[in-house]
PDB file of N, CA and C in Angstrom:
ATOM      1  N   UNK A   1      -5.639  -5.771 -15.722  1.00  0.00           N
ATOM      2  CA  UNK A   1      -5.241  -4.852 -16.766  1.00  0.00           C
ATOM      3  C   UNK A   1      -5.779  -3.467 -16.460  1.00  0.00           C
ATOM      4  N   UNK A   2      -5.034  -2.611 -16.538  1.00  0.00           N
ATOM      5  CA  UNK A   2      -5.309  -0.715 -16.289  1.00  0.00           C
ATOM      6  C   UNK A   2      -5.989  -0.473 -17.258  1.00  0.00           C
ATOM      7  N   UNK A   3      -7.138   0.036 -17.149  1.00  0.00           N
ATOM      8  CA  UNK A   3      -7.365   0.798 -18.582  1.00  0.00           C
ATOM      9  C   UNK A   3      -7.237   2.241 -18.369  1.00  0.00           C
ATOM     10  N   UNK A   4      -6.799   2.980 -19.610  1.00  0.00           N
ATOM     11  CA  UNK A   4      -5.931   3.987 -19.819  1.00  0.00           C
ATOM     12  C   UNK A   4      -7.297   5.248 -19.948  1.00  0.00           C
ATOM     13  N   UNK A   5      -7.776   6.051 -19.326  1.00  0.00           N
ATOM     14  CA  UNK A   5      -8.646   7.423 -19.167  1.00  0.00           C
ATOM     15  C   UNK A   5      -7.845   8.500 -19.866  1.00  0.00           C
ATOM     16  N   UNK A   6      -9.177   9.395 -20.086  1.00  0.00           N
ATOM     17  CA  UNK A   6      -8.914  10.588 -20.569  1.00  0.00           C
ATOM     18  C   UNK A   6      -9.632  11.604 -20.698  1.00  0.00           C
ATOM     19  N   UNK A   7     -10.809  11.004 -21.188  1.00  0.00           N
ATOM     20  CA  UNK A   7     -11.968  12.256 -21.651  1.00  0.00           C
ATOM     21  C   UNK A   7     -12.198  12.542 -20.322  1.00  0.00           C
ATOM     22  N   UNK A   8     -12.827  14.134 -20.668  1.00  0.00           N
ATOM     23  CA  UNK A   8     -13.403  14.730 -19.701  1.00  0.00           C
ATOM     24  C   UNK A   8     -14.140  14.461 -18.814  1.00  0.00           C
ATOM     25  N   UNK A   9     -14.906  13.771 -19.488  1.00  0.00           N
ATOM     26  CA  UNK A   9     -16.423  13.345 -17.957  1.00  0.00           C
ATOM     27  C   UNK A   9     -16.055  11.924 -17.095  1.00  0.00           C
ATOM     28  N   UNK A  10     -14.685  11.493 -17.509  1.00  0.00           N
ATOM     29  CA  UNK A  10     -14.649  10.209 -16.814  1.00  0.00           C
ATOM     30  C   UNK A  10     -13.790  10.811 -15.340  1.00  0.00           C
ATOM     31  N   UNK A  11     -14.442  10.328 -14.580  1.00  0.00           N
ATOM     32  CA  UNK A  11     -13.584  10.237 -13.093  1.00  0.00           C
ATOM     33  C   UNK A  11     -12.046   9.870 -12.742  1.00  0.00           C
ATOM     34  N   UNK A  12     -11.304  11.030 -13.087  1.00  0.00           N
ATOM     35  CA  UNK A  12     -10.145  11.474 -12.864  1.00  0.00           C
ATOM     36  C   UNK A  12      -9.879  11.652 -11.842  1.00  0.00           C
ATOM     37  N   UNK A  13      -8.552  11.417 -11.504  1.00  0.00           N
ATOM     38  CA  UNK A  13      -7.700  11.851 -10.294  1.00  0.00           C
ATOM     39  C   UNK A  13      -6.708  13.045 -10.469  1.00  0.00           C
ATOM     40  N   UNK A  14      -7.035  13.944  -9.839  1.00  0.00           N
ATOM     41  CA  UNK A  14      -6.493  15.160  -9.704  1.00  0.00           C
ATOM     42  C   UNK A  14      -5.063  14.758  -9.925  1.00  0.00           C
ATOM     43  N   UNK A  15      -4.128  15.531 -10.718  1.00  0.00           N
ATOM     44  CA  UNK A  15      -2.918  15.202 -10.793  1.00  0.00           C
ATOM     45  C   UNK A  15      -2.367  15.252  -9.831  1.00  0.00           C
ATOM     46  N   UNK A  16      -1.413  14.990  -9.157  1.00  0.00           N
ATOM     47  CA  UNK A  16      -0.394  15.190  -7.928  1.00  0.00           C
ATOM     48  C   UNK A  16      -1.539  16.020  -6.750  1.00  0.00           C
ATOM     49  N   UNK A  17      -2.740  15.372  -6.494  1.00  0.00           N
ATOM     50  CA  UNK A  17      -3.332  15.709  -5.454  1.00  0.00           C
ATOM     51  C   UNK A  17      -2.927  14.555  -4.155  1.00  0.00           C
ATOM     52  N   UNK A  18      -2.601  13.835  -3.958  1.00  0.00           N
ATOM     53  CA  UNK A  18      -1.736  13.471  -3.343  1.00  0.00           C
ATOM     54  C   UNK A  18      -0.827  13.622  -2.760  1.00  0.00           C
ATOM     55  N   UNK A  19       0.535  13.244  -1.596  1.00  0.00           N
ATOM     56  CA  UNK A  19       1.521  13.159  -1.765  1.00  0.00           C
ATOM     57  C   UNK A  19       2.357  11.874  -1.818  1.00  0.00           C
ATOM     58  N   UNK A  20       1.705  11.017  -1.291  1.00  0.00           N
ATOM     59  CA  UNK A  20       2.540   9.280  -1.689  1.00  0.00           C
ATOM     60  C   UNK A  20       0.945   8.710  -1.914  1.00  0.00           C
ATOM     61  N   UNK A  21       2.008   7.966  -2.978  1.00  0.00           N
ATOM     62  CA  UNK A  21       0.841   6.696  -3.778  1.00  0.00           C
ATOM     63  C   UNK A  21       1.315   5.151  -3.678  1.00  0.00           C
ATOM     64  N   UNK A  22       0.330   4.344  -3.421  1.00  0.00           N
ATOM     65  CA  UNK A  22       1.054   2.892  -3.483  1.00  0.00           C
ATOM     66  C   UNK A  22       0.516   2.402  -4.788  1.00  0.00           C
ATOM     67  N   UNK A  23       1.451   1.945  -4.994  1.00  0.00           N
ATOM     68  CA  UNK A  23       1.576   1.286  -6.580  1.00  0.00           C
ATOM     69  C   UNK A  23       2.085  -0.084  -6.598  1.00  0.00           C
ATOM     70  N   UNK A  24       1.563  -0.670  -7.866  1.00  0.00           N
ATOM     71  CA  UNK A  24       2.009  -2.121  -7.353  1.00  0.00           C
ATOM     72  C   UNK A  24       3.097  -2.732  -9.058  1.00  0.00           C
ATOM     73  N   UNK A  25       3.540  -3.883  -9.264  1.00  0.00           N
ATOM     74  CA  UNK A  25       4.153  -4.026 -10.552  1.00  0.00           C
ATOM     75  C   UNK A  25       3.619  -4.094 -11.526  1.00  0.00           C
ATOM     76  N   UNK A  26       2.140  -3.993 -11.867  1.00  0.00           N
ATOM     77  CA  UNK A  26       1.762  -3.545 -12.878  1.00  0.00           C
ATOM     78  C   UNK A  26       1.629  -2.393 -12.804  1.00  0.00           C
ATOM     79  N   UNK A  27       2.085  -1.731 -12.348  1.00  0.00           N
ATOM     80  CA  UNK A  27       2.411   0.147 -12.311  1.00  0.00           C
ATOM     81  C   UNK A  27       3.915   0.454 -13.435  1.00  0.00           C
ATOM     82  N   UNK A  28       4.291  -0.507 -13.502  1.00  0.00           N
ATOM     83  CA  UNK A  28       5.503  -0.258 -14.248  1.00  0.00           C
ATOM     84  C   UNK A  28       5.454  -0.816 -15.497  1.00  0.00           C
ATOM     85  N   UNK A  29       6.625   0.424 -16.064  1.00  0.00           N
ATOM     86  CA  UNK A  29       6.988   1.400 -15.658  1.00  0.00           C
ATOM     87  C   UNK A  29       6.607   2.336 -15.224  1.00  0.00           C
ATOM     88  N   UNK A  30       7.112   3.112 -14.025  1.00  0.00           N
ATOM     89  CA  UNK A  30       6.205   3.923 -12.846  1.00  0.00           C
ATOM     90  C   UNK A  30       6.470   5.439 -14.081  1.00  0.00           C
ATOM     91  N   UNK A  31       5.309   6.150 -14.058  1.00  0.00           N
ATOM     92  CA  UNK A  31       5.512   7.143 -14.643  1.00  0.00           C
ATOM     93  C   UNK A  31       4.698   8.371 -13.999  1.00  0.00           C
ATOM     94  N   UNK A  32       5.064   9.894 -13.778  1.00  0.00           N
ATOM     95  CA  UNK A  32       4.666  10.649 -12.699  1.00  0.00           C
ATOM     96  C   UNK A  32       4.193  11.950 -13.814  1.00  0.00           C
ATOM     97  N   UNK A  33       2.844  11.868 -13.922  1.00  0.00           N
ATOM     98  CA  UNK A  33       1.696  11.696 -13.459  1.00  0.00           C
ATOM     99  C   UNK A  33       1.388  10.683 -14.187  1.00  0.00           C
ATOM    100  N   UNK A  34       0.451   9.730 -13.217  1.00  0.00           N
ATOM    101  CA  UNK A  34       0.260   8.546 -13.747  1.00  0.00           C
ATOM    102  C   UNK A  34      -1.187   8.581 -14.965  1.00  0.00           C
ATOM    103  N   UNK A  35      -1.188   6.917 -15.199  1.00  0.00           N
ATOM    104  CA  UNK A  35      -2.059   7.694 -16.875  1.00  0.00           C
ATOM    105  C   UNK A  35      -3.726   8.006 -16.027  1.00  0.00           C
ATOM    106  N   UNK A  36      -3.991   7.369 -14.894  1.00  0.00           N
ATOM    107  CA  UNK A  36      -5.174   7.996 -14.039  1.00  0.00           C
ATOM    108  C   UNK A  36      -5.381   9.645 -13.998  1.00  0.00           C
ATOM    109  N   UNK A  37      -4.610  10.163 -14.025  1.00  0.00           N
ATOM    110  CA  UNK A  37      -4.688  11.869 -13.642  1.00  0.00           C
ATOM    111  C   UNK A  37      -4.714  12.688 -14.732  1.00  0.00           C
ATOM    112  N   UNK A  38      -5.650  13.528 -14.751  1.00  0.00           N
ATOM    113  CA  UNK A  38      -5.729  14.853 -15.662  1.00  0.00           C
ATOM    114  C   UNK A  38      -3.896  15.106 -15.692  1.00  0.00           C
ATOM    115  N   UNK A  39      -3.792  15.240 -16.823  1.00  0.00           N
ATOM    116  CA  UNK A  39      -2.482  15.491 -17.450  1.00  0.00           C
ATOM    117  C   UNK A  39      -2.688  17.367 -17.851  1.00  0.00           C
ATOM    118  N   UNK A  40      -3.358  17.816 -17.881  1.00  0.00           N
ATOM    119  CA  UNK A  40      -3.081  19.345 -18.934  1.00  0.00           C
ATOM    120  C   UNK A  40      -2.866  20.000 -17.654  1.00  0.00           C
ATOM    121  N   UNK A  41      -3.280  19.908 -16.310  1.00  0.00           N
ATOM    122  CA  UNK A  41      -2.394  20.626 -15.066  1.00  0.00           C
ATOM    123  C   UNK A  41      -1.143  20.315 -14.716  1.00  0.00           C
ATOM    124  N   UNK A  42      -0.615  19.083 -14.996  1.00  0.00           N
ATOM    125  CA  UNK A  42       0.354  19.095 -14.142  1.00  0.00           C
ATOM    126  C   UNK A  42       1.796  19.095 -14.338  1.00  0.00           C
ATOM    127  N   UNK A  43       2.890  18.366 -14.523  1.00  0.00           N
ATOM    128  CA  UNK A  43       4.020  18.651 -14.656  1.00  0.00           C
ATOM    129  C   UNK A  43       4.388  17.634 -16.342  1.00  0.00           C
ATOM    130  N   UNK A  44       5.276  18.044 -17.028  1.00  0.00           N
ATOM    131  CA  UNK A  44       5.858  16.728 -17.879  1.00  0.00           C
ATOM    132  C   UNK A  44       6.050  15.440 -17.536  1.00  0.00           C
ATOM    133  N   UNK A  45       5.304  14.388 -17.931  1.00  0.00           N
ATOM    134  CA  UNK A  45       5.772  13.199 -18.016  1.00  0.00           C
ATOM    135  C   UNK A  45       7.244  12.313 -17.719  1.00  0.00           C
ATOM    136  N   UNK A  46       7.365  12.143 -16.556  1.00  0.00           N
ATOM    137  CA  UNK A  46       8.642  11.488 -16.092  1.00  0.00           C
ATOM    138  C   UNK A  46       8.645  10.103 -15.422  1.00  0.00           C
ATOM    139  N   UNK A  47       9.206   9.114 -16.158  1.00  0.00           N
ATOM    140  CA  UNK A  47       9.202   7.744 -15.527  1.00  0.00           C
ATOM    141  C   UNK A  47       9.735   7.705 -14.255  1.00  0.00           C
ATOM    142  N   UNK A  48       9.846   6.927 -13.430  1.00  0.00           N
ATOM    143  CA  UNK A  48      10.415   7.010 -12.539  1.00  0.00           C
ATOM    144  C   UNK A  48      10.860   5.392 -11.605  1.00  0.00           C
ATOM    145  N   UNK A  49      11.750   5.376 -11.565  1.00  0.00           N
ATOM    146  CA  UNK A  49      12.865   4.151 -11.220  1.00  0.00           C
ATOM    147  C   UNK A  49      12.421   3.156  -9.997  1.00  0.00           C
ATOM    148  N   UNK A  50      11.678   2.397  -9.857  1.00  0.00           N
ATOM    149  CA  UNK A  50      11.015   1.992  -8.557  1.00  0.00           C
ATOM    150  C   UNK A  50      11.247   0.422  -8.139  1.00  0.00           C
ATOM    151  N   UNK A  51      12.083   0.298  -9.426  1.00  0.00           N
ATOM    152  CA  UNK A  51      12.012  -1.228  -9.194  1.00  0.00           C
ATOM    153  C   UNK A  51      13.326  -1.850  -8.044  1.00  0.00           C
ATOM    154  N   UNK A  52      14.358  -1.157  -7.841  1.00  0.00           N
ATOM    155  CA  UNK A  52      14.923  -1.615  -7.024  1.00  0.00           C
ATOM    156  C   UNK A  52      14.988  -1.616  -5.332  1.00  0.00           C
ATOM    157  N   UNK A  53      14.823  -0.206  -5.434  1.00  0.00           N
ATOM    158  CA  UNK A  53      14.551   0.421  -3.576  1.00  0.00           C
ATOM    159  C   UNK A  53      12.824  -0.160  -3.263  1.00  0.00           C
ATOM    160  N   UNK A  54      11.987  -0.042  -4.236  1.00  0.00           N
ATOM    161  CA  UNK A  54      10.649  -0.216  -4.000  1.00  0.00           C
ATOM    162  C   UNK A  54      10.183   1.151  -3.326  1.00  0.00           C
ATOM    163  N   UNK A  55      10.937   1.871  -3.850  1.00  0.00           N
ATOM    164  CA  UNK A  55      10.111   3.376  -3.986  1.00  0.00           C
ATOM    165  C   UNK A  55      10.755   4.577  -4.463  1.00  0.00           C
ATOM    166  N   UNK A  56      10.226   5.634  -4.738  1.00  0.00           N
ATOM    167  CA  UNK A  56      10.588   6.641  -5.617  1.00  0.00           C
ATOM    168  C   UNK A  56       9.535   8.064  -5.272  1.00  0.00           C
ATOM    169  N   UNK A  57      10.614   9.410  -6.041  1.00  0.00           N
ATOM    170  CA  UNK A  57      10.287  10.522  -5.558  1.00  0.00           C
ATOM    171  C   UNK A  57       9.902  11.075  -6.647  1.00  0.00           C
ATOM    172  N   UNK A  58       8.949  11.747  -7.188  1.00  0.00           N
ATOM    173  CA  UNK A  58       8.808  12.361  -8.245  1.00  0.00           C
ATOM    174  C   UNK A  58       9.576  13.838  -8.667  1.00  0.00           C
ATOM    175  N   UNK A  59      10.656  14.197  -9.210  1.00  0.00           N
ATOM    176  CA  UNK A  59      11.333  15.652  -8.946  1.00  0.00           C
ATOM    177  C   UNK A  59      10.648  16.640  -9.324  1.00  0.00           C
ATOM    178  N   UNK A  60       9.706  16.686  -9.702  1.00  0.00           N
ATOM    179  CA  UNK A  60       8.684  17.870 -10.356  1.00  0.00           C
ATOM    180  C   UNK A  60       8.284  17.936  -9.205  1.00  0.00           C
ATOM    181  N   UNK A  61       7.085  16.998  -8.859  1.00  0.00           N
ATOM    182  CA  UNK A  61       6.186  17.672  -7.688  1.00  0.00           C
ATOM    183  C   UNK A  61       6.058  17.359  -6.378  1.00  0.00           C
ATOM    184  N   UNK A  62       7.766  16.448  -5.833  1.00  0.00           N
ATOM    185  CA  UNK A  62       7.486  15.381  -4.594  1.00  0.00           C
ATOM    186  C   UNK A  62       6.537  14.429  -4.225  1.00  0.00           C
ATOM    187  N   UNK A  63       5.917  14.174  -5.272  1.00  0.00           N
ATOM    188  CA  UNK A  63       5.044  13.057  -4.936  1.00  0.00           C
ATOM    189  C   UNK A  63       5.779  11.819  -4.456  1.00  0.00           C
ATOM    190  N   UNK A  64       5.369  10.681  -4.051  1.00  0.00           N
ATOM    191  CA  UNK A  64       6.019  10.082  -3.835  1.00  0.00           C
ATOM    192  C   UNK A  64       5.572   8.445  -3.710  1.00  0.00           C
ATOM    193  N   UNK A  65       6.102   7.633  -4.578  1.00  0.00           N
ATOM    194  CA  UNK A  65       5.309   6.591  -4.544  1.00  0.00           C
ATOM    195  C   UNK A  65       6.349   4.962  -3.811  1.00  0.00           C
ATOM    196  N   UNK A  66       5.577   4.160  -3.710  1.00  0.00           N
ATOM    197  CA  UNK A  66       5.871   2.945  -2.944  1.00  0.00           C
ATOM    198  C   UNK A  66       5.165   1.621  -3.288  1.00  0.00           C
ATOM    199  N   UNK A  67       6.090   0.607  -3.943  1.00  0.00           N
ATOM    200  CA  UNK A  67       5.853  -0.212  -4.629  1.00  0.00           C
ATOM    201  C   UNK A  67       5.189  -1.578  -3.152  1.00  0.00           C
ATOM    202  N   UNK A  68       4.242  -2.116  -3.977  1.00  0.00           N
ATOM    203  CA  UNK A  68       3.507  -3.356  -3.145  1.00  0.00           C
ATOM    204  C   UNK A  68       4.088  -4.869  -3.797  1.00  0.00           C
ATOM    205  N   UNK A  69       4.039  -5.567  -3.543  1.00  0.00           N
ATOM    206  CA  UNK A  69       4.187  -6.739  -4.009  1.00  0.00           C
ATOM    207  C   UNK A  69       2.988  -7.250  -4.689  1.00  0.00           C
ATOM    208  N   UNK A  70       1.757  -6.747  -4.618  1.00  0.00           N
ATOM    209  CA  UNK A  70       1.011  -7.390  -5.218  1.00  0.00           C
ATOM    210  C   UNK A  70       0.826  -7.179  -6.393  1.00  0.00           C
ATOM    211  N   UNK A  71      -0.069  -7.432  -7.357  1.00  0.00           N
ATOM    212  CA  UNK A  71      -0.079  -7.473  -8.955  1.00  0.00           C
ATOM    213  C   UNK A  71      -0.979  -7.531  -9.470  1.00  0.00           C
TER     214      UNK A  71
END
């Protein structure tokens, strides 16, 4: 189970400091920026479609993620 961050002093991931992320099916629904990352930098909240190709592009910031089989 993910647990969901936020406050300030907890160890965040830079929003879209990255450029591909592997993600697995409990990532879904894939959503860009994920709930790990400081949200007040980065782009609007956009799901993003991963379940069939097993990967996806984020259109805001090219990030780019790639689904695992594991869980």
């Amino acid at each position: 189970m993910r647990i969901k961050k936020g406050a300030e002093n907890e160890n965040l991931e830079q929003a879209n400091a990255r450029v591909r992320y592997q993600v697995n099916i409990d990532d879904i629904p894939l959503s860009c920026p994920m709930p790990e990352m400081y949200l007040w930098n980065s782009h609007p909240k956009v799901y993003l479609p991963i379940e069939e190709t097993g990967e996806a592009k984020c259109p805001y910031c090219g990030s780019e993620y790639y689904l695992t089989n594991k869980s």
